[in-house]
Protein backbone atom coordinates (compact mmCIF):
# COMPACT_ATOMS: atom_id res chain seq x y z
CA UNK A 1 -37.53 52.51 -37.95
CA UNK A 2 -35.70 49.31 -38.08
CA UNK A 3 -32.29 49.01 -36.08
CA UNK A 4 -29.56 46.31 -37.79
CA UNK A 5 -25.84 45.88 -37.86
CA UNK A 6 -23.64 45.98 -40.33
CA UNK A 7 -20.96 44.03 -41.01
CA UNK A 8 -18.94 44.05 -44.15
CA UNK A 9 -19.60 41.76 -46.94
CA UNK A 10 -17.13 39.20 -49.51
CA UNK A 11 -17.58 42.18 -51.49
CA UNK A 12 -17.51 45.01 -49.64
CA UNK A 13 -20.43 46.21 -49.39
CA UNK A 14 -22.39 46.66 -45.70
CA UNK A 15 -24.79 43.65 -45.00
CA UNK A 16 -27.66 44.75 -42.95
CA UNK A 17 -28.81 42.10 -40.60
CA UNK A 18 -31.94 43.19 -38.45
CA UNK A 19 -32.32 43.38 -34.43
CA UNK A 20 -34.06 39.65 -34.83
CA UNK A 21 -31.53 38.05 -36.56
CA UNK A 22 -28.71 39.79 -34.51
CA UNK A 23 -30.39 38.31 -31.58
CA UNK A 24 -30.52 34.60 -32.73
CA UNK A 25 -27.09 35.41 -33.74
CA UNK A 26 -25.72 36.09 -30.22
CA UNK A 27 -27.77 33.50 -28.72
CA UNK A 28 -26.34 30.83 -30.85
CA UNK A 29 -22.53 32.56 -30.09
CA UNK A 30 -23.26 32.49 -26.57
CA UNK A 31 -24.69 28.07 -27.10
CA UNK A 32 -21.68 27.67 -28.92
CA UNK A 33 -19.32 29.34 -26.21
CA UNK A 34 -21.27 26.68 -23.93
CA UNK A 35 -20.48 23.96 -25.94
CA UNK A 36 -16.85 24.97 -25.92
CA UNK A 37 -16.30 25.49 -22.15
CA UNK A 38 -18.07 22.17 -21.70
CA UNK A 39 -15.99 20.15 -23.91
CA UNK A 40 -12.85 21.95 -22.86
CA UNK A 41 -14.08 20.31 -18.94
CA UNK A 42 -14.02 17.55 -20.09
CA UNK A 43 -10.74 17.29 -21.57
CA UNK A 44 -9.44 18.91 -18.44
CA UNK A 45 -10.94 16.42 -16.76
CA UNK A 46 -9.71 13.28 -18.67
CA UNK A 47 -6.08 14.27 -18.61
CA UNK A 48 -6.54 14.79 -14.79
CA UNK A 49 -7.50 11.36 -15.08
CA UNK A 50 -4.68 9.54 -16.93
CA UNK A 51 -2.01 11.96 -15.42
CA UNK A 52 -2.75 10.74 -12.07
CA UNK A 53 -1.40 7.57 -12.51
CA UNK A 54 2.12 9.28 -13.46
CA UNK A 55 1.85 11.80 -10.48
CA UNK A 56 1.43 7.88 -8.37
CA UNK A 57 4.94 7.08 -10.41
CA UNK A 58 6.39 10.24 -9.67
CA UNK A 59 5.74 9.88 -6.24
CA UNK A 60 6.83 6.19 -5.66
CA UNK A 61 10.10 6.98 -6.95
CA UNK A 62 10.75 10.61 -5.27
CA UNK A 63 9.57 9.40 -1.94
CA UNK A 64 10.27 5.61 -1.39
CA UNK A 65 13.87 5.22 -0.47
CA UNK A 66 13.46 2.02 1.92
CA UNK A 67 15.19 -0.39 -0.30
CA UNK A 68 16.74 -3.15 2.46
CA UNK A 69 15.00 -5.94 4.72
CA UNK A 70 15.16 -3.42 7.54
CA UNK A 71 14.16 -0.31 8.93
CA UNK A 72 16.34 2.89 8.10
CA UNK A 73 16.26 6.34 9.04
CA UNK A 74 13.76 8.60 8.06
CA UNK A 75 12.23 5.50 5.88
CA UNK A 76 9.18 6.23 3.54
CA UNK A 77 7.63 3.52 1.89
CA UNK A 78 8.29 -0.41 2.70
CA UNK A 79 10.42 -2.87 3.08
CA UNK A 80 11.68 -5.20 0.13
CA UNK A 81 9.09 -7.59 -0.56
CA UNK A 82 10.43 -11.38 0.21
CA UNK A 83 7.33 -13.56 -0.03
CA UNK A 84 4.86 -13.31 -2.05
CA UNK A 85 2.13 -11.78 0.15
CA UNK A 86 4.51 -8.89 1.01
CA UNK A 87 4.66 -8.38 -2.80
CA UNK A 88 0.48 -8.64 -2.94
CA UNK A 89 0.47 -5.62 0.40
CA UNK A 90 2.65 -3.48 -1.85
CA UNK A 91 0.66 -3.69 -4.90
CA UNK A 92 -2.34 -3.30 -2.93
CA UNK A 93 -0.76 -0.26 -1.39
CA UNK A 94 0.15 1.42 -4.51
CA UNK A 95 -3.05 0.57 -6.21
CA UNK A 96 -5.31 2.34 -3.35
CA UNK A 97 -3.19 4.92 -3.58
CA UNK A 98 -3.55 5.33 -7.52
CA UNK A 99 -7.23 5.97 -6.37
CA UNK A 100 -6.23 8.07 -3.86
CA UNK A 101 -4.56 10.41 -6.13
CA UNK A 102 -7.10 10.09 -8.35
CA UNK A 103 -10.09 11.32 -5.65
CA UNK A 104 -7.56 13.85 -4.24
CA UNK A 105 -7.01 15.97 -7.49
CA UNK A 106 -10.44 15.42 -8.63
CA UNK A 107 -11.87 17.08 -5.70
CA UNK A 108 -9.08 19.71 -5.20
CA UNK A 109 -9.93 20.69 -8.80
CA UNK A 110 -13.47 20.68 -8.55
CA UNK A 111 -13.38 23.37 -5.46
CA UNK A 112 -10.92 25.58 -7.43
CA UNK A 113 -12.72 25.77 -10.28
CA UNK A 114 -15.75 26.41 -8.33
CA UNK A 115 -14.39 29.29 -6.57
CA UNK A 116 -13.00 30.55 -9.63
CA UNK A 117 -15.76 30.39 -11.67
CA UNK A 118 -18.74 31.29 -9.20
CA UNK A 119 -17.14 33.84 -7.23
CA UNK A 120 -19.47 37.38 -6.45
CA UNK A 121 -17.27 39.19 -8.96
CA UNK A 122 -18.13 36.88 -11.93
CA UNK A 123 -21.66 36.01 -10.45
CA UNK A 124 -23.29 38.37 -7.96
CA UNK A 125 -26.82 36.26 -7.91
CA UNK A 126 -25.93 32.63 -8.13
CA UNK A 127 -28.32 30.14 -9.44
CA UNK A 128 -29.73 28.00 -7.30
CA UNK A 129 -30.33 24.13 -7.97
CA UNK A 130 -32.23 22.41 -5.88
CA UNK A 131 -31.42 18.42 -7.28
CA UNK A 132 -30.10 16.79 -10.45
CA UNK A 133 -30.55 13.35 -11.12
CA UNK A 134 -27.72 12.73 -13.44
CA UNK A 135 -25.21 14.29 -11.25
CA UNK A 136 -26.79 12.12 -7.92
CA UNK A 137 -26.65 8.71 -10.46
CA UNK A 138 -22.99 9.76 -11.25
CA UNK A 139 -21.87 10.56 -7.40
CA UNK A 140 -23.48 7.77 -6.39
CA UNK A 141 -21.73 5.00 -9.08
CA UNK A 142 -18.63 6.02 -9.79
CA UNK A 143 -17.46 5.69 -5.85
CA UNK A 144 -19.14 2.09 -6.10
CA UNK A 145 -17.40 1.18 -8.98
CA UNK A 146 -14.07 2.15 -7.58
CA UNK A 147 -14.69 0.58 -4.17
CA UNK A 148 -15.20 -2.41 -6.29
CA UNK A 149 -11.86 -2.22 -8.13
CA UNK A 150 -10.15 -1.88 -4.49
CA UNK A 151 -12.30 -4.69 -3.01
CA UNK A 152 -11.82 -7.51 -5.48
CA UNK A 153 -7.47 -7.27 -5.33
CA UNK A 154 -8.30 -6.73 -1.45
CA UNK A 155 -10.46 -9.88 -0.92
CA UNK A 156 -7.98 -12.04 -2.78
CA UNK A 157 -5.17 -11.02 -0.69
CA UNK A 158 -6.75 -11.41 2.54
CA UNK A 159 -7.88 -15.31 1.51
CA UNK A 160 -3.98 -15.60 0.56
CA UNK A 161 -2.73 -14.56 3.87
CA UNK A 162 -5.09 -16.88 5.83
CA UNK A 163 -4.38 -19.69 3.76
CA UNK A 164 -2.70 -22.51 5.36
CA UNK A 165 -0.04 -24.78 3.53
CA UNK A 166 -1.22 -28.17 4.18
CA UNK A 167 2.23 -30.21 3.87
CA UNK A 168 5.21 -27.58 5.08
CA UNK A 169 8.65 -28.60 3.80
CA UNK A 170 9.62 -27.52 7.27
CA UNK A 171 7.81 -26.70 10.70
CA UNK A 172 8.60 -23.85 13.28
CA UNK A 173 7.34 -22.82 16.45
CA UNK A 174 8.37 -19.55 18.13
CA UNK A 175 7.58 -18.90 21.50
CA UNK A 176 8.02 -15.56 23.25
CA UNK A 177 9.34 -14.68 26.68
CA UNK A 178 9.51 -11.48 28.63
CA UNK A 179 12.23 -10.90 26.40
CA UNK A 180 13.30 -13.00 23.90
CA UNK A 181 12.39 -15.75 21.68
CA UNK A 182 12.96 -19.57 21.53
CA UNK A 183 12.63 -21.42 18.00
CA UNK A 184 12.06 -25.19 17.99
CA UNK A 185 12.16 -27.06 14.40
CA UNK A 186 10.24 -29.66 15.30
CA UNK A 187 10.63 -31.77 12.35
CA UNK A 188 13.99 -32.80 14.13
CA UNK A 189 12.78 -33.50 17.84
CA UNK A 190 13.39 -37.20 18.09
CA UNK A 191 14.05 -37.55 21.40
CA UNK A 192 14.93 -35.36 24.48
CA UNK A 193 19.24 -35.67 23.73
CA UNK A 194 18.14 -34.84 19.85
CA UNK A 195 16.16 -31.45 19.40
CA UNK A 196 16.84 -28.59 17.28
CA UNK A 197 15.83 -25.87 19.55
CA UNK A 198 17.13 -22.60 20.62
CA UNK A 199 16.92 -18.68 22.09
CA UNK A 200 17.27 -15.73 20.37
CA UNK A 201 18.85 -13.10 21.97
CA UNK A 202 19.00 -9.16 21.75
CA UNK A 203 22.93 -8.50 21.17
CA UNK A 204 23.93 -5.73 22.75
CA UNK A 205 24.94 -2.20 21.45
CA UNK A 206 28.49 -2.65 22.83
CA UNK A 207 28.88 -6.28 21.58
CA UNK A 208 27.73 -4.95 18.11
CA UNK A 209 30.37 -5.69 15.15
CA UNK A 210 30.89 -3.24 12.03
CA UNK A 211 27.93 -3.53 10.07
CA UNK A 212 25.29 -5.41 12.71
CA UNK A 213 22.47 -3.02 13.17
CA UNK A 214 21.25 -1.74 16.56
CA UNK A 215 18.43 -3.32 17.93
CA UNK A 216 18.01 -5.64 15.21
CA UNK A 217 20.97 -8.07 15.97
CA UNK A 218 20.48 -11.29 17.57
CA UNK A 219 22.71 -14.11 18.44
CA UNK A 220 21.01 -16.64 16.87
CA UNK A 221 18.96 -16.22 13.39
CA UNK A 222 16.00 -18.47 12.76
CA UNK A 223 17.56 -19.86 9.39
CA UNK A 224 15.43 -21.04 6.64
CA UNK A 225 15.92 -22.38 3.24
CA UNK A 226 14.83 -19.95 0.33
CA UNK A 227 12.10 -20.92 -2.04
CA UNK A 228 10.62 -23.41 0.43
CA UNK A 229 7.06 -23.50 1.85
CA UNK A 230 7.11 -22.98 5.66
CA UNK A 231 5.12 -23.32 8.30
CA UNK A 232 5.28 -20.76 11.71
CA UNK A 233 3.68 -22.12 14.93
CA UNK A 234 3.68 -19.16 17.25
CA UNK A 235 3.00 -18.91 21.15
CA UNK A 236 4.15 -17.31 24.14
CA UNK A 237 5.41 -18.59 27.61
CA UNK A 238 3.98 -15.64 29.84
CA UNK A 239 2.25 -12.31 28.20
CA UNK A 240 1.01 -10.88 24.61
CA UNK A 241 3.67 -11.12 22.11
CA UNK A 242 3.78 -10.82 18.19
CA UNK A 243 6.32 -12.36 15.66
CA UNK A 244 6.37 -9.68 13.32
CA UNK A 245 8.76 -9.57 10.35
CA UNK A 246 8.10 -6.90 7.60
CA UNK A 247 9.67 -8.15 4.34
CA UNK A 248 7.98 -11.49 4.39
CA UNK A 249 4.60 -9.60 5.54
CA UNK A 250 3.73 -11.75 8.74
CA UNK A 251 2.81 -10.14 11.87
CA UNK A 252 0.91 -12.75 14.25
CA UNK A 253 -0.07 -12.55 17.72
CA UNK A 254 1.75 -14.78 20.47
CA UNK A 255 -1.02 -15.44 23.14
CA UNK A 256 -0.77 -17.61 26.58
CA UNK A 257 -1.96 -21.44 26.19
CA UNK A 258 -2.65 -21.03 21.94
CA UNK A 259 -1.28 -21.98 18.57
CA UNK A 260 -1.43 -18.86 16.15
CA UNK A 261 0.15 -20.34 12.49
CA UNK A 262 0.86 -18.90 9.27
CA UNK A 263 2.70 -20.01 6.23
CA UNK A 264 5.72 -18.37 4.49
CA UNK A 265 7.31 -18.87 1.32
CA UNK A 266 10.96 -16.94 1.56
CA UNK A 267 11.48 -16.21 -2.34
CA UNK A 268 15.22 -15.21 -2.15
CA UNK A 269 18.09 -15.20 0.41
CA UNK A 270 18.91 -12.71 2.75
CA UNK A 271 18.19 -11.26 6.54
CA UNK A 272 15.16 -10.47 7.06
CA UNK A 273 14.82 -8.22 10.15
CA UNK A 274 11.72 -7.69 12.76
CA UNK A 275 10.51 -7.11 16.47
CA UNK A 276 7.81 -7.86 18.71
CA UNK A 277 4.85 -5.62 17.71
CA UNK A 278 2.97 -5.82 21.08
CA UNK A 279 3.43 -4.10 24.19
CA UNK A 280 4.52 -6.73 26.77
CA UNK A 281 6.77 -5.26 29.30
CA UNK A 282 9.57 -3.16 29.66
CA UNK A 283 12.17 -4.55 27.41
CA UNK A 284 9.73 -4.61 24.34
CA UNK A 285 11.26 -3.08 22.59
CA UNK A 286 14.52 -5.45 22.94
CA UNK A 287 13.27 -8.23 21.74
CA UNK A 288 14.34 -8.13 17.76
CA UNK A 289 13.56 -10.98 15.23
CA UNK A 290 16.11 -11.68 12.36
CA UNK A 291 15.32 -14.56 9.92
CA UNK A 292 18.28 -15.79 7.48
CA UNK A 293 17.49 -17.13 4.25
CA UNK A 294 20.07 -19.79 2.67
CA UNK A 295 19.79 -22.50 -0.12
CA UNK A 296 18.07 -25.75 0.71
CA UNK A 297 22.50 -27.20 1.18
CA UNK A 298 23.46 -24.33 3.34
CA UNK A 299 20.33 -24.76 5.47
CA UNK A 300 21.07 -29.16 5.54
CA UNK A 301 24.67 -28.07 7.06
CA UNK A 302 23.44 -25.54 8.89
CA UNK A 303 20.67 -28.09 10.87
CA UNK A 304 23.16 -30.72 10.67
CA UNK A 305 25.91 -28.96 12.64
CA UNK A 306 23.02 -27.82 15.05
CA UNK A 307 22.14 -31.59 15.69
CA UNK A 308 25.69 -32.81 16.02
């Protein structure tokens, strides 16, 4: 007795097709179901891919509403970049966080699926695999190769930030006191009667005008021309200070009896607003850094007036 199905023929009448073929029949169905489900990951998996770098837009623009050279409230993202290796951190930033994303959703979508799919109501006896070499190659390049794409960008910047400008337009040394700082341009120190130096003070919140901010103000601005390399000499008279300035991405050390320098290039004018970013007493945090960039004229008046 043979056992067959029959399914109805371009002509009508009943094909018989016998338990044999009917089984190579579902076994290929079930193959070509495979096939589908597997493509169908992958093109999940691709456009999880490419979207991410949208959901990075998306983000960057919903959540970044710093736009000024100084801190506001309730601030999310930076500062406006005014050097050039301010401009390198953000980029940096946003590309880490491209891969961040990236890993993030990846990962998230990998552990839904997995409990979707291999749940005890779908499968009550899981399979069990014990290694797979193609997985363990892929796990184990794909993180190298994006460690690589964050390391090269990384390395560059770093060697740009340490890099010293070997013939400054103009030379500054800050040194910090329990609590404020004193700028010398030493370019104009002749002589004893003929210096160009100075203190910065804290002004304070009842001396404030409209439109000075709190804790940011000073009395005197270290002002430097725009578009101009610069070199910073920084020190400190008595404890642990740092010059620290957001927007033009510099945040060194001041230590006791050393010379900590780095060099600035101030790509557009403006106030650029920081504070001491080390712990050195009880007025730390009154000791506020604003730098005021002006053309290369403003800034010869400006030094002349100072001298005369």
């Amino acid at each position: 007795m043979q056992f067959g199905l029959l399914l109805p023929g371009g002509d009508g009448r009943p094909i018989k097709i016998y338990k044999e073929k009917a089984g190579s029949l579902l076994i290929s169905g079930a193959k070509g179901r495979r096939e589908r489900q597997k493509k169908k990951v992958i093109l999940e998996f691709f456009w999880l891919f490419f979207s991410c770098y949208k959901v990075e837009y998306l983000v960057e623009k919903v959540f970044t509403i710093a736009s000024c050279d100084a801190a506001e409230p309730w601030q999310l993202g930076f500062q406006d970049a005014a050097t050039p290796v301010m401009q390198g951190i953000i980029d940096l930033h946003h590309d880490i966080f491209f891969f961040l994303i990236l890993i993030l959703v990846f990962v998230l979508w990998m552990l839904v699926r997995a409990l979707w799919h291999f749940n005890h109501g779908r499968n009550p006896i899981p399979q069990r695999i014990v290694h797979g070499t193609t997985i363990e190659i892929i796990w184990t390049i794909f993180p190298s190769i994006i460690l690589m794409f964050i390391a090269i960008p990384s390395f560059a910047l770093l060697y740009s930030m340490d890099e010293v400008v070997v013939n400054p337009a103009i030379t500054i040394k800050a040194i910090g006191h329990q609590w404020y700082w004193t700028y010398e341009y030493s370019d104009y120190n002749s002589s004893d009667e003929q210096s160009l130096t100075f203190d910065s003070y804290m002004i304070p919140e009842d001396d404030l005008e409209v439109g000075q901010l709190r804790l940011l103000e000073v009395d005197n601005r270290v002002v430097v021309p725009a578009k101009t390399h610069l070199r910073l000499i920084i020190a400190s008279a008595d404890v642990l200070h740092s010059w620290a300035v957001p927007s033009l991405g510099v945040k060194c050390d001041a230590v006791p009896g050393r010379l900590n320098q780095t060099s600035i290039l101030v790509q557009r004018e403006g106030v650029c607003y920081g504070q001491c970013s080390e712990i050195c007493g009880t007025n730390h945090a009154f000791m506020p850094i604003a730098v005021e960039a002006v053309s290369f004229e403003d800034y010869a008046s400006w030094a002349s007036n100072r001298l005369s």
